[in-house]
C-alpha atoms as a PDB file:
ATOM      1  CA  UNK A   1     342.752 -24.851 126.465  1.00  0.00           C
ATOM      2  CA  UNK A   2     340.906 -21.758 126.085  1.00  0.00           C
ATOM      3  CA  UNK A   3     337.276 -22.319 125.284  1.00  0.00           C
ATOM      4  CA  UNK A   4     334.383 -19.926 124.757  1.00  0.00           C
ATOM      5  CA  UNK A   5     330.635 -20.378 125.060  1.00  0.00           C
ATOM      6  CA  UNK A   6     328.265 -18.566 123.542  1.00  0.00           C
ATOM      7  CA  UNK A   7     325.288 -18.944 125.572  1.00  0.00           C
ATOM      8  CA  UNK A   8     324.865 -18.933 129.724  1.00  0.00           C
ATOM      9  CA  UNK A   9     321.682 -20.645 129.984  1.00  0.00           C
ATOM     10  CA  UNK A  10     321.244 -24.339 131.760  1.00  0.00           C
ATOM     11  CA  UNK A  11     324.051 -26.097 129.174  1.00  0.00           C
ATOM     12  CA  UNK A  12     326.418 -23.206 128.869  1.00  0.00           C
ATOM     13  CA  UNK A  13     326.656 -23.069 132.387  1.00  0.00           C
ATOM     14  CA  UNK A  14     326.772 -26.391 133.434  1.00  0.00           C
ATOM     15  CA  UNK A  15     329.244 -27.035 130.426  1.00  0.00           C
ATOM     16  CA  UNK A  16     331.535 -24.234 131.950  1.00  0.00           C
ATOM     17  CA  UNK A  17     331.922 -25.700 135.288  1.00  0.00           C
ATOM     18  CA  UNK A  18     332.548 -28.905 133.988  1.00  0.00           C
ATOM     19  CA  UNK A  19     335.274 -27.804 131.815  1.00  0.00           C
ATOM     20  CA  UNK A  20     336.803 -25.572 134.584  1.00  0.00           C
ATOM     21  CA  UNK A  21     336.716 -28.347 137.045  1.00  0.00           C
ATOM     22  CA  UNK A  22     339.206 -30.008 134.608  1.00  0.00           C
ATOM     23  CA  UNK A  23     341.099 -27.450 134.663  1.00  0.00           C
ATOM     24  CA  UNK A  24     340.501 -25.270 131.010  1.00  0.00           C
ATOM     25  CA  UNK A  25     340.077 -21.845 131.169  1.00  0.00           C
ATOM     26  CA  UNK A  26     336.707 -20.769 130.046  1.00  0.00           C
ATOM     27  CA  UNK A  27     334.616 -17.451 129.162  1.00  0.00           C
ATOM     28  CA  UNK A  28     330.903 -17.259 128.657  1.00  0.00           C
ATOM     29  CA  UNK A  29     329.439 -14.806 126.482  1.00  0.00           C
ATOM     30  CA  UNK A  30     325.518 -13.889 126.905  1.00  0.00           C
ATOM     31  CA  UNK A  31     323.088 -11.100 126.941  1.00  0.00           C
ATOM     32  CA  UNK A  32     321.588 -11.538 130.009  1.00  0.00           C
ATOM     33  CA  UNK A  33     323.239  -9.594 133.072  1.00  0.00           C
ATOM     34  CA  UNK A  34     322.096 -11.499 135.662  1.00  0.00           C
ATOM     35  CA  UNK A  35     323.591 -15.094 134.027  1.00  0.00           C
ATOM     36  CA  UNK A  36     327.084 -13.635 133.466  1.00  0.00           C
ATOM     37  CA  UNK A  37     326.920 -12.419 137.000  1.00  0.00           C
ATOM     38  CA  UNK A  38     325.984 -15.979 138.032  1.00  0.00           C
ATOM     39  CA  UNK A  39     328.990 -17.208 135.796  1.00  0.00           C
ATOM     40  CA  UNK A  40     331.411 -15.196 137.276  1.00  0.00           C
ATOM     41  CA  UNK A  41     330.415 -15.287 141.500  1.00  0.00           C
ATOM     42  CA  UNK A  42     329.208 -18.962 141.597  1.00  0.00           C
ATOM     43  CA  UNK A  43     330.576 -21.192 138.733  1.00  0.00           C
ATOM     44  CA  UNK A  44     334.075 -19.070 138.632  1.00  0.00           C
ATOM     45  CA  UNK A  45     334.478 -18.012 134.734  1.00  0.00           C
ATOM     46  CA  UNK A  46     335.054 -15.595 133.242  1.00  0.00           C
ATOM     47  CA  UNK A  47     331.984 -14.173 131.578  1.00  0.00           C
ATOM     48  CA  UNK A  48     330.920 -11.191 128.743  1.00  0.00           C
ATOM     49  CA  UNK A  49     327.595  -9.454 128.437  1.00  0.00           C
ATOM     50  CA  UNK A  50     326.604  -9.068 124.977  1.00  0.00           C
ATOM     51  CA  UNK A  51     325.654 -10.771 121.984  1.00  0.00           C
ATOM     52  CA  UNK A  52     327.713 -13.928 120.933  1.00  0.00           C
ATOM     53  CA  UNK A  53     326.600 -13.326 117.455  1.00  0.00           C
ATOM     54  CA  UNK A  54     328.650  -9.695 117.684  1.00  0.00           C
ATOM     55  CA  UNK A  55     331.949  -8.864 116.494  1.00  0.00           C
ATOM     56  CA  UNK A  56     333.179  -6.803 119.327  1.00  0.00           C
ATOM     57  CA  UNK A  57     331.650  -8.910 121.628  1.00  0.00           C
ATOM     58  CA  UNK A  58     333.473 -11.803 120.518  1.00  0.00           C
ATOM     59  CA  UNK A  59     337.162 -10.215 119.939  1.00  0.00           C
ATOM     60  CA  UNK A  60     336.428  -8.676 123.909  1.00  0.00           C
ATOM     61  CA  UNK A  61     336.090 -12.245 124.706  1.00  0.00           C
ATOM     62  CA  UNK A  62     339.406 -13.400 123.245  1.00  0.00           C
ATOM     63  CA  UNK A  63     337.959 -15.370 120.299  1.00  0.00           C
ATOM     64  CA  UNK A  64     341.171 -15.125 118.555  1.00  0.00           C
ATOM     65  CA  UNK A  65     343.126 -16.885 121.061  1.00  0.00           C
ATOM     66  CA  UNK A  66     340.371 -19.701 121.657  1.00  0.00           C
ATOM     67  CA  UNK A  67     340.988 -23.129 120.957  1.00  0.00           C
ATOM     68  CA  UNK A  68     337.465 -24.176 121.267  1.00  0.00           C
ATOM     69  CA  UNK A  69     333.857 -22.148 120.950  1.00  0.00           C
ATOM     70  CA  UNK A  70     330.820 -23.685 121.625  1.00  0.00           C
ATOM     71  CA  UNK A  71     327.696 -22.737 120.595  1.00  0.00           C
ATOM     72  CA  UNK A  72     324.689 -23.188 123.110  1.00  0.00           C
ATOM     73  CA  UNK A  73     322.531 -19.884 121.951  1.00  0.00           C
ATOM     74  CA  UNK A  74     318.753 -20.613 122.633  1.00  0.00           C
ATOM     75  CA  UNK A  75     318.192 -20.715 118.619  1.00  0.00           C
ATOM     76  CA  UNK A  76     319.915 -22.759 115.654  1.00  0.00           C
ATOM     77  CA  UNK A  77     319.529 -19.117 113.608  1.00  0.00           C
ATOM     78  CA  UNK A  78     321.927 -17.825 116.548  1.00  0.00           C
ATOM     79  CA  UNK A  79     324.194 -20.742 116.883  1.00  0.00           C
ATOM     80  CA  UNK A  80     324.597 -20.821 113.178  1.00  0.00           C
ATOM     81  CA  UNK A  81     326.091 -17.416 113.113  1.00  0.00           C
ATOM     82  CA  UNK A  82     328.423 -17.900 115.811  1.00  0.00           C
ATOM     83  CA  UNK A  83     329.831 -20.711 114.220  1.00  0.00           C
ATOM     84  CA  UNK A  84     330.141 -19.055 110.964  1.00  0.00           C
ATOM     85  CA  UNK A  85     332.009 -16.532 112.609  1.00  0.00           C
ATOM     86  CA  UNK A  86     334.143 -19.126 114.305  1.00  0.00           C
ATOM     87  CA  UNK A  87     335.717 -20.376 111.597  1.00  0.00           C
ATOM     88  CA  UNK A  88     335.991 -16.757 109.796  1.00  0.00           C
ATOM     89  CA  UNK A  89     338.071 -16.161 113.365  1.00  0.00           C
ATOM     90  CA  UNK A  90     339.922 -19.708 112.599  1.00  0.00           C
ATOM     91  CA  UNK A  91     338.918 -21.372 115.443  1.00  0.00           C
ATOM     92  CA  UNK A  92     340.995 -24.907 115.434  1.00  0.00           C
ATOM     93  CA  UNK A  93     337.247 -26.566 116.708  1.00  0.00           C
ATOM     94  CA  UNK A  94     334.110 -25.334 116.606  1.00  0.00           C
ATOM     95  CA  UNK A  95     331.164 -27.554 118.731  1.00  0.00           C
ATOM     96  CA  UNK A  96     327.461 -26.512 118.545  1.00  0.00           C
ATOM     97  CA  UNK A  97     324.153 -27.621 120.001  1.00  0.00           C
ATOM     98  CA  UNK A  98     322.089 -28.604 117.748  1.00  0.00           C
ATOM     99  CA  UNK A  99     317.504 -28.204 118.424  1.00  0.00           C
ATOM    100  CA  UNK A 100     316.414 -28.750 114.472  1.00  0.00           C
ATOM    101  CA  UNK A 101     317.780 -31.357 112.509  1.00  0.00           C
ATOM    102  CA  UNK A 102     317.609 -29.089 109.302  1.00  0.00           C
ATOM    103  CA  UNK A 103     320.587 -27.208 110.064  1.00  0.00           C
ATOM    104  CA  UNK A 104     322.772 -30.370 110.353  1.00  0.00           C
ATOM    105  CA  UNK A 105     323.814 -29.311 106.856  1.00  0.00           C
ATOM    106  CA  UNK A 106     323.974 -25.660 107.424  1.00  0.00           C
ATOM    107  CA  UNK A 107     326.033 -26.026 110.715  1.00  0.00           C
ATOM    108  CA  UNK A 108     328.534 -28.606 108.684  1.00  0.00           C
ATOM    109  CA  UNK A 109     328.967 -25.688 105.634  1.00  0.00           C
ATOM    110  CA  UNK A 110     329.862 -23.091 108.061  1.00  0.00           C
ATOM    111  CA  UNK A 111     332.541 -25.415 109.466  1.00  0.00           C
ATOM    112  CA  UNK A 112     331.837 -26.669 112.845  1.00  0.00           C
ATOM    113  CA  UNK A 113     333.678 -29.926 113.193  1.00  0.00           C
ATOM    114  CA  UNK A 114     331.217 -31.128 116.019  1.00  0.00           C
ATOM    115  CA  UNK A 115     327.236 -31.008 115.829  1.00  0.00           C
ATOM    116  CA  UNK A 116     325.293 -32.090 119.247  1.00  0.00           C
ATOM    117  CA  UNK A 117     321.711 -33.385 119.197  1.00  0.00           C
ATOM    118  CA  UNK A 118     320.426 -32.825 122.354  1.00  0.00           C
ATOM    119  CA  UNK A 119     317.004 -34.016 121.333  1.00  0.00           C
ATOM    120  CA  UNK A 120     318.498 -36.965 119.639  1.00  0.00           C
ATOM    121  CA  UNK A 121     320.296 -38.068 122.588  1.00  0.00           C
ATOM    122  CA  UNK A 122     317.441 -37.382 125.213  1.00  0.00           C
ATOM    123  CA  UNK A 123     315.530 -39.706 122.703  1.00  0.00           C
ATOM    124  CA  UNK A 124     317.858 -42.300 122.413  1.00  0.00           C
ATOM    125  CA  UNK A 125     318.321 -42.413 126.373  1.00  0.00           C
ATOM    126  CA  UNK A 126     314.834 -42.976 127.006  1.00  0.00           C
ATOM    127  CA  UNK A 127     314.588 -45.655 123.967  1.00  0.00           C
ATOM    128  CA  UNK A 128     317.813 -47.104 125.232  1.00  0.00           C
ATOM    129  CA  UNK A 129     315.978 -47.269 128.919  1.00  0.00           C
ATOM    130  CA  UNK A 130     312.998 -48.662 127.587  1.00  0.00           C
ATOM    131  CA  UNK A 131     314.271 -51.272 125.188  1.00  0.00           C
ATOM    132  CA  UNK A 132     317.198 -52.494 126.956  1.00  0.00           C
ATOM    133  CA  UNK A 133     316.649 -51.694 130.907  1.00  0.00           C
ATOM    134  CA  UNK A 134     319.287 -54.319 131.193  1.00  0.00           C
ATOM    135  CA  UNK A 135     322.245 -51.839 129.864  1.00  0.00           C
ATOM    136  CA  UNK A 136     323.807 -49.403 132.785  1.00  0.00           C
ATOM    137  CA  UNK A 137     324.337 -46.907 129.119  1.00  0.00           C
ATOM    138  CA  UNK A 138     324.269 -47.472 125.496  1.00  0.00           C
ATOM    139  CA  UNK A 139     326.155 -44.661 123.445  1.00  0.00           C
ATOM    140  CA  UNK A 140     325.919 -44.869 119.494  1.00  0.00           C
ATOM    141  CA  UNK A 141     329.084 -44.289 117.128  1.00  0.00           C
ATOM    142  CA  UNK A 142     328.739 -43.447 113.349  1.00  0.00           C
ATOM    143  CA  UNK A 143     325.639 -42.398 112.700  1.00  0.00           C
ATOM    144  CA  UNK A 144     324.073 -45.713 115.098  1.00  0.00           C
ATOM    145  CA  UNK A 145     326.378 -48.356 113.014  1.00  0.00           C
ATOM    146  CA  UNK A 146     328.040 -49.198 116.353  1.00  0.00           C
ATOM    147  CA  UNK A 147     327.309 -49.475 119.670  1.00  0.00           C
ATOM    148  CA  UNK A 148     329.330 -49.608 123.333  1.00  0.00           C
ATOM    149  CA  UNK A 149     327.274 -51.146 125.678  1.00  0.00           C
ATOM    150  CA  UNK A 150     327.985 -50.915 130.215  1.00  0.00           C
ATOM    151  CA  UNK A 151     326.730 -54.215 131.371  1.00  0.00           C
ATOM    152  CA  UNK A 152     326.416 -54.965 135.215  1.00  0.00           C
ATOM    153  CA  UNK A 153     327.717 -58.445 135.676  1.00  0.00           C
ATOM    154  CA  UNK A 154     325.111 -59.629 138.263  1.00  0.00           C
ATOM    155  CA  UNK A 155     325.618 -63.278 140.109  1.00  0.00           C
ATOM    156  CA  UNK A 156     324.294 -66.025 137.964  1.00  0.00           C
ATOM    157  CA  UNK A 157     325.595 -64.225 134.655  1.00  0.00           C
ATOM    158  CA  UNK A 158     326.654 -66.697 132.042  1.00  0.00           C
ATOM    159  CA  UNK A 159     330.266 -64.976 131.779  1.00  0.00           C
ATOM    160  CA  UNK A 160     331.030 -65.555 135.777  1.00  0.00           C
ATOM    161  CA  UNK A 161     334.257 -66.511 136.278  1.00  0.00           C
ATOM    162  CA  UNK A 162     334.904 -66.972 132.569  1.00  0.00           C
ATOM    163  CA  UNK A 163     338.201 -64.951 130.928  1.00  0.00           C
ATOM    164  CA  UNK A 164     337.586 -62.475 128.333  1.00  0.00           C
ATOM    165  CA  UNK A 165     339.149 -65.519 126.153  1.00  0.00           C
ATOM    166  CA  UNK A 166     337.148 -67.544 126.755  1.00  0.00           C
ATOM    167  CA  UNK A 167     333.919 -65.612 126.655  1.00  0.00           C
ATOM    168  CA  UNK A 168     335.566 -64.425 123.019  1.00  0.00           C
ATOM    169  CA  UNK A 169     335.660 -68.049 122.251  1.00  0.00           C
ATOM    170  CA  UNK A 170     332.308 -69.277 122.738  1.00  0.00           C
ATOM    171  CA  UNK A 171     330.385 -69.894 119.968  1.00  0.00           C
ATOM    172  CA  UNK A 172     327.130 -68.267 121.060  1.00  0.00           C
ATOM    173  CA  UNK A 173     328.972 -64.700 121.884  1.00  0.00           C
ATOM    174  CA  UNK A 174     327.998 -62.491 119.170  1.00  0.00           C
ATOM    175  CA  UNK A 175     330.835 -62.598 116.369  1.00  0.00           C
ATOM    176  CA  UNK A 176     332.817 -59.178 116.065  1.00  0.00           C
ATOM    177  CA  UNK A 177     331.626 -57.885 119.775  1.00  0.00           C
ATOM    178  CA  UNK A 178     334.285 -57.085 121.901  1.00  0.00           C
ATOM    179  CA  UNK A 179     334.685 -56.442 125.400  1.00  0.00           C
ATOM    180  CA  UNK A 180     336.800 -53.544 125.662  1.00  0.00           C
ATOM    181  CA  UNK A 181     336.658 -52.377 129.306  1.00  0.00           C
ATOM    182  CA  UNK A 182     336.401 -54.190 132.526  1.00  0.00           C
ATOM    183  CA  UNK A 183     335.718 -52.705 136.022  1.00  0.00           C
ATOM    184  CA  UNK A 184     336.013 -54.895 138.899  1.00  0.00           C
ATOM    185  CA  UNK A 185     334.377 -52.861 141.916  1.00  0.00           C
ATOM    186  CA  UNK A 186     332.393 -49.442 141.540  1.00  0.00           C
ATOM    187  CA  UNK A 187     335.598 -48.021 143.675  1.00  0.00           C
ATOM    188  CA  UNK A 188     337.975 -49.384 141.315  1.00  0.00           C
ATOM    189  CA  UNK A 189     339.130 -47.872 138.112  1.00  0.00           C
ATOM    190  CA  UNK A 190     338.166 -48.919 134.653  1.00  0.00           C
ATOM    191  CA  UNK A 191     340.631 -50.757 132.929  1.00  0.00           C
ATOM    192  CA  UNK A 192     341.121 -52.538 129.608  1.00  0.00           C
ATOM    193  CA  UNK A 193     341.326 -56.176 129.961  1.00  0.00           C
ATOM    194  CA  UNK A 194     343.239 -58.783 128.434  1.00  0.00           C
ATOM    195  CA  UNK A 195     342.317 -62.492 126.971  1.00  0.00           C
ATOM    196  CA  UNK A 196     343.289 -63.626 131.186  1.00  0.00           C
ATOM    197  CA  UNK A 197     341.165 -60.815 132.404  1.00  0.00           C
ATOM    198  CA  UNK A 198     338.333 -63.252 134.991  1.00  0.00           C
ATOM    199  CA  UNK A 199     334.778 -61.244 135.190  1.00  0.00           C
ATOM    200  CA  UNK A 200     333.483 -61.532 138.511  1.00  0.00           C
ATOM    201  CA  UNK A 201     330.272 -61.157 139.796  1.00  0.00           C
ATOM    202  CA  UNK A 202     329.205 -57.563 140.487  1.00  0.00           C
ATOM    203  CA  UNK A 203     332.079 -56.290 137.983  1.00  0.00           C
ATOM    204  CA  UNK A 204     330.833 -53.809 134.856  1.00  0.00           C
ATOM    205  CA  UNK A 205     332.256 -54.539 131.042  1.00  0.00           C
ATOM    206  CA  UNK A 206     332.117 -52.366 128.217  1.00  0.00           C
ATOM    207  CA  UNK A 207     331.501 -53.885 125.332  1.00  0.00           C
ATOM    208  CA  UNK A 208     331.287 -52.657 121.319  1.00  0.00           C
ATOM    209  CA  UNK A 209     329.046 -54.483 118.785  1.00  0.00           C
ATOM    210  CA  UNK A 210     326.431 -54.262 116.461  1.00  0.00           C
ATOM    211  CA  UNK A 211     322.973 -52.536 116.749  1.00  0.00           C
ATOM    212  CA  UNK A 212     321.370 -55.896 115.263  1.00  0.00           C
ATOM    213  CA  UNK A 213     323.595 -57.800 117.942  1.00  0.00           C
ATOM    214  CA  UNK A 214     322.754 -56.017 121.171  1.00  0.00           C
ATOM    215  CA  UNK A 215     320.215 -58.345 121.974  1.00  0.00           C
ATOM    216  CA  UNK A 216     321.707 -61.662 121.149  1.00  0.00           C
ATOM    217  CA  UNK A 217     324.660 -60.259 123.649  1.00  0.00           C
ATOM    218  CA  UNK A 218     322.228 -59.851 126.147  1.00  0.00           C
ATOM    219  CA  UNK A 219     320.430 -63.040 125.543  1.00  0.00           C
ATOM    220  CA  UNK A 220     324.234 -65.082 125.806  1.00  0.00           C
ATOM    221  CA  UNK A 221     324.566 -63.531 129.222  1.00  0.00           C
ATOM    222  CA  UNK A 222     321.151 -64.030 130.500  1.00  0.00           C
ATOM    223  CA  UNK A 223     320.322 -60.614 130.934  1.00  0.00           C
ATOM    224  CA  UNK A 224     317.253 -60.592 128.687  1.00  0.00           C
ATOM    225  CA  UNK A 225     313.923 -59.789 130.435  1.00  0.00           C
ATOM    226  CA  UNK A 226     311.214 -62.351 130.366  1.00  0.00           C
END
């Protein structure tokens, strides 16, 4: 896919040579010299001086032909107006960082189908790592209504040798949770288990279930701290 950032600071950049790691051909577009020269010598895009917010700047880029933009300007103002132009340029999907909360409604009339918090999820990480330093990482799902948990299985866990089926079965595992992924070794890939599926000690599950269940999970596996 072709996908264009407007923005070369920390994110855009380090957003950029994610994506072309995976193979996506990207374009940066920015003001500043210096970080489209960076872009192009040492991260390997393809990058445009000028102003993401500009009309030529943005058909020079090829935002016609992109299948993604994403919007990492240093201001919500800024990002706001790319993504309004976006979608005038019918831009399939349209993903924007998001500083101030009050233009989560602005950025969803102007049609970008995916708004970032980045000061909502640094938050939540450090709550997360506070609360729960049992949980390897805690991502929330509709709006915090659901939650996938990575659990380290350490020796002594309750689920030890157990199935998934069984673990499913006991009466004390939260109702509705589910484990959904299962890794045996850190070398090993990540795979989705079945009822048979044993958990051994020093494996990782994902799980899904409830914010108000998150710490009776941990509690049936004996992870809570004293």
């Amino acid at each position: 896919m072709y996908v264009l950032i407007g923005g070369a600071g920390m994110m855009g950049l380090e957003l950029a040579k994610t994506l072309s790691q995976i193979e996506h051909t990207v374009a940066v577009v920015d003001t500043d010299s210096l970080a489209c020269q960076h872009a192009r010598e040492k991260v390997g895009v393809m990058a445009f001086e000028g102003s993401a917010v500009n009309t030529t700047t943005l058909l020079e880029a090829g935002i016609r032909k992109a299948n993604i933009v994403v919007g990492t300007l240093r201001e919500d103002a800024l990002n706001l107006a790319l993504v309004t132009l976006s979608k005038h340029y019918q831009v399939p999907q349209i993903v924007v960082r998001m500083r101030d909360r009050d233009f989560a409604e602005p950025y969803q009339l102007a049609g970008a189908t995916h708004i970032i918090s980045t000061t909502e999820l640094a938050i939540n990480r450090v709550v997360n790592a506070i609360e729960y330093p049992q949980i390897d990482a805690m991502m929330h799902f509709e709006q915090g209504q659901v939650e996938v948990l990575k659990l380290s299985i350490p020796q002594g866990c309750t689920i030890v040798n157990r199935s998934v089926a069984e673990v499913a079965q006991d009466p004390r595992f939260p109702a509705g949770t589910l484990i959904i992924g299962y890794q045996a070794h850190p070398h090993e890939d990540l795979v989705i288990p079945n009822g048979r599926t044993l958990l051994e000690s020093g494996s990782t599950i994902l799980a899904v279930t409830k914010p108000e269940l998150v710490r009776q999970m941990l509690d049936f596996m004996g992870l809570c701290s004293p």
